[in-house]
C-alpha atoms as a PDB file:
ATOM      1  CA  UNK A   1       0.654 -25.487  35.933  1.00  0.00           C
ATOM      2  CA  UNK A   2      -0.935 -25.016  32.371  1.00  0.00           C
ATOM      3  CA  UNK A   3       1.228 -24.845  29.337  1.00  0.00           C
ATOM      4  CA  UNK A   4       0.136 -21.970  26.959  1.00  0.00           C
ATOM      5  CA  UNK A   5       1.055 -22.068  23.421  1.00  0.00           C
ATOM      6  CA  UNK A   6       3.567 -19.387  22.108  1.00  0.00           C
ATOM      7  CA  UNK A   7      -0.013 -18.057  20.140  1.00  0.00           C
ATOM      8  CA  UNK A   8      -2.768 -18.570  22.416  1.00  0.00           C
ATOM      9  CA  UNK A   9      -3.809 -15.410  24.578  1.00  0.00           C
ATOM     10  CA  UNK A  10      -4.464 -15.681  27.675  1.00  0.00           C
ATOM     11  CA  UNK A  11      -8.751 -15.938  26.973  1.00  0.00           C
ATOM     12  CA  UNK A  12      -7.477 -19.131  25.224  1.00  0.00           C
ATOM     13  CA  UNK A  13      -7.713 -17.956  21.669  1.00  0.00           C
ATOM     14  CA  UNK A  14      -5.005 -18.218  18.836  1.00  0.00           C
ATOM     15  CA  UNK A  15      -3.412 -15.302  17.847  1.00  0.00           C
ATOM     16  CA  UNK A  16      -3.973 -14.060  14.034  1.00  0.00           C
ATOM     17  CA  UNK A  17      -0.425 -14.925  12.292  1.00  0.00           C
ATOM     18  CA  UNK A  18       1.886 -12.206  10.761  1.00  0.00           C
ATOM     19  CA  UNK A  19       0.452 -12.364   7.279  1.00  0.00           C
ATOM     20  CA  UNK A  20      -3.161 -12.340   9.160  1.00  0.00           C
ATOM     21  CA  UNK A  21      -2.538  -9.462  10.891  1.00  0.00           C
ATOM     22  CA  UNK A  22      -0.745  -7.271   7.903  1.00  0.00           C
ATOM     23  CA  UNK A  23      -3.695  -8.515   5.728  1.00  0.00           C
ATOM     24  CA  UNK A  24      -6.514  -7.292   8.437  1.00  0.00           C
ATOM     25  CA  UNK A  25      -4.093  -4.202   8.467  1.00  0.00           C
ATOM     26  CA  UNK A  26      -4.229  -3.507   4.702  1.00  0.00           C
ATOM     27  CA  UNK A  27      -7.697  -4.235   4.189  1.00  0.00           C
ATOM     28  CA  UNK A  28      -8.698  -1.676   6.994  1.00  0.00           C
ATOM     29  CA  UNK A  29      -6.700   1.379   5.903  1.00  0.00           C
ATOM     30  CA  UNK A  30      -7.554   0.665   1.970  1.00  0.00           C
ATOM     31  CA  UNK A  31     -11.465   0.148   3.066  1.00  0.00           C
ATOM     32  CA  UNK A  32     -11.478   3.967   1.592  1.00  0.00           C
ATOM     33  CA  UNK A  33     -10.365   3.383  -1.673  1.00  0.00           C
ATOM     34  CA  UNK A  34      -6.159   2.292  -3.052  1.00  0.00           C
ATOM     35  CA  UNK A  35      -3.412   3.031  -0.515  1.00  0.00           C
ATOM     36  CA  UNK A  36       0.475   3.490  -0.765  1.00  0.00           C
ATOM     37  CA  UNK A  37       3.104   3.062   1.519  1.00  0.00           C
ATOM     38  CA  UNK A  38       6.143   1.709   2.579  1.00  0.00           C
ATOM     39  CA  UNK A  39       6.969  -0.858   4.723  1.00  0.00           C
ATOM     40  CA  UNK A  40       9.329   0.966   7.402  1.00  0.00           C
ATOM     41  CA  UNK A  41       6.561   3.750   7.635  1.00  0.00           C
ATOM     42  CA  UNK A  42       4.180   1.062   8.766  1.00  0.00           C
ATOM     43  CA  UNK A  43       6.487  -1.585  10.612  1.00  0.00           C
ATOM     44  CA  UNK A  44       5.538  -0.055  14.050  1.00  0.00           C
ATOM     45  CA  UNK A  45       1.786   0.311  13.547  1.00  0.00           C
ATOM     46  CA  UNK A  46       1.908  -3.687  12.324  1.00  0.00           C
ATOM     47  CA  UNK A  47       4.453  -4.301  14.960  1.00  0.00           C
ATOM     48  CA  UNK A  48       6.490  -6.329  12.328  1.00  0.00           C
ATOM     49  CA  UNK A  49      10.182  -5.451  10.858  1.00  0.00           C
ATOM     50  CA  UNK A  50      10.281  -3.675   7.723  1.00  0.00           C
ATOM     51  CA  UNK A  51      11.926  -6.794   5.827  1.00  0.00           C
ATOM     52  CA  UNK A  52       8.867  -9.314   7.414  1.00  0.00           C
ATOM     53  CA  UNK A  53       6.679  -7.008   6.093  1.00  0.00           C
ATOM     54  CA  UNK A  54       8.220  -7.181   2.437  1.00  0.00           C
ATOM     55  CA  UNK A  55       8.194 -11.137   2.662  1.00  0.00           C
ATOM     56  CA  UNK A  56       4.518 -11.059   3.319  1.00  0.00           C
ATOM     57  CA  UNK A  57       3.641  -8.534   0.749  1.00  0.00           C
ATOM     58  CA  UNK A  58       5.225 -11.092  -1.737  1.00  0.00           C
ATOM     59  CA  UNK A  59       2.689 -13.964  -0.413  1.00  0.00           C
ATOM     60  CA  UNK A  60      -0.275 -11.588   0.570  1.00  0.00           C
ATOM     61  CA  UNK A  61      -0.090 -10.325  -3.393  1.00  0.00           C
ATOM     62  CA  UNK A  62      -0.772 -14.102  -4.729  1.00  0.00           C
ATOM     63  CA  UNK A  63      -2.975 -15.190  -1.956  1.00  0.00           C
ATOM     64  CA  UNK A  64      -4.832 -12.531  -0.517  1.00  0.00           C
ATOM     65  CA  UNK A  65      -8.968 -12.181  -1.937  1.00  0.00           C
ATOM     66  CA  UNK A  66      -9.661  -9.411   0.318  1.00  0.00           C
ATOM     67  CA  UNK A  67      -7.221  -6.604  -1.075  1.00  0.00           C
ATOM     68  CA  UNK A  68      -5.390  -5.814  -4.489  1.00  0.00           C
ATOM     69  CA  UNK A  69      -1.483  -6.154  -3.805  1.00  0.00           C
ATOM     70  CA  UNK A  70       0.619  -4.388  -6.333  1.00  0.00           C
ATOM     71  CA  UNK A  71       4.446  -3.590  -6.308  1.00  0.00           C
ATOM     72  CA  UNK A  72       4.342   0.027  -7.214  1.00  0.00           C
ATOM     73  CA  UNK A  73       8.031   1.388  -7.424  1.00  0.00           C
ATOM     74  CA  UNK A  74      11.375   1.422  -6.368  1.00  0.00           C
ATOM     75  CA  UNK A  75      12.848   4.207  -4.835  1.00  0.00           C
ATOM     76  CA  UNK A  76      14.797   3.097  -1.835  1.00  0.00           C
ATOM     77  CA  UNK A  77      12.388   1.280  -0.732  1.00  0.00           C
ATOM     78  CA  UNK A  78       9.687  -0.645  -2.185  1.00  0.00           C
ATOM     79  CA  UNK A  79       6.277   1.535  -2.759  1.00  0.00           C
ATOM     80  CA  UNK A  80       3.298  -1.208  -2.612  1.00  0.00           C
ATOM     81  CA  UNK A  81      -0.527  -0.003  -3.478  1.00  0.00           C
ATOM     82  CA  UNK A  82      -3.471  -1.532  -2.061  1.00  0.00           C
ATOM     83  CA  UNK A  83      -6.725  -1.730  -2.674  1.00  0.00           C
ATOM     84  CA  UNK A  84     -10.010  -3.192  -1.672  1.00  0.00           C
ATOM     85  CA  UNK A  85     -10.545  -6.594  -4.071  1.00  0.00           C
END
């Protein structure tokens, strides 16, 4: 029997991590022009909790060359903008 790696897929190939995947995410829905949401009205689409989400915006804002990252507002929740870099 053949170990598989918690992120391999079955074909063999590694999954894209959490901060990939938001970052694909992002990049996508901004491809139009700036974008604004907040992280619990996106959590399902990303299939990540509203609070991972937030963590990764904090990384993806410093390290991410595909897409702006900018913490909007504050209104019980945090409002972030994207946009395409």
């Amino acid at each position: 029997m053949t170990k598989m790696s918690a992120t391999a897929t079955p074909s063999g190939e590694e999954e894209p991590s959490k901060e990939e995947r938001l970052k694909s995410f992002l990049a996508e829905k901004a491809s139009d022009g700036e974008m604004y949401f907040k992280s619990k009205f996106i959590a399902d689409e990303v299939g990540l909790s509203p609070k991972e989400i937030g963590a990764l915006m904090v990384k993806l804002k410093d390290s991410a060359s595909e897409i702006n990252v900018e913490k909007w507002s504050y209104t019980s929740a945090t409002t972030w903008r994207i946009e395409p870099a």
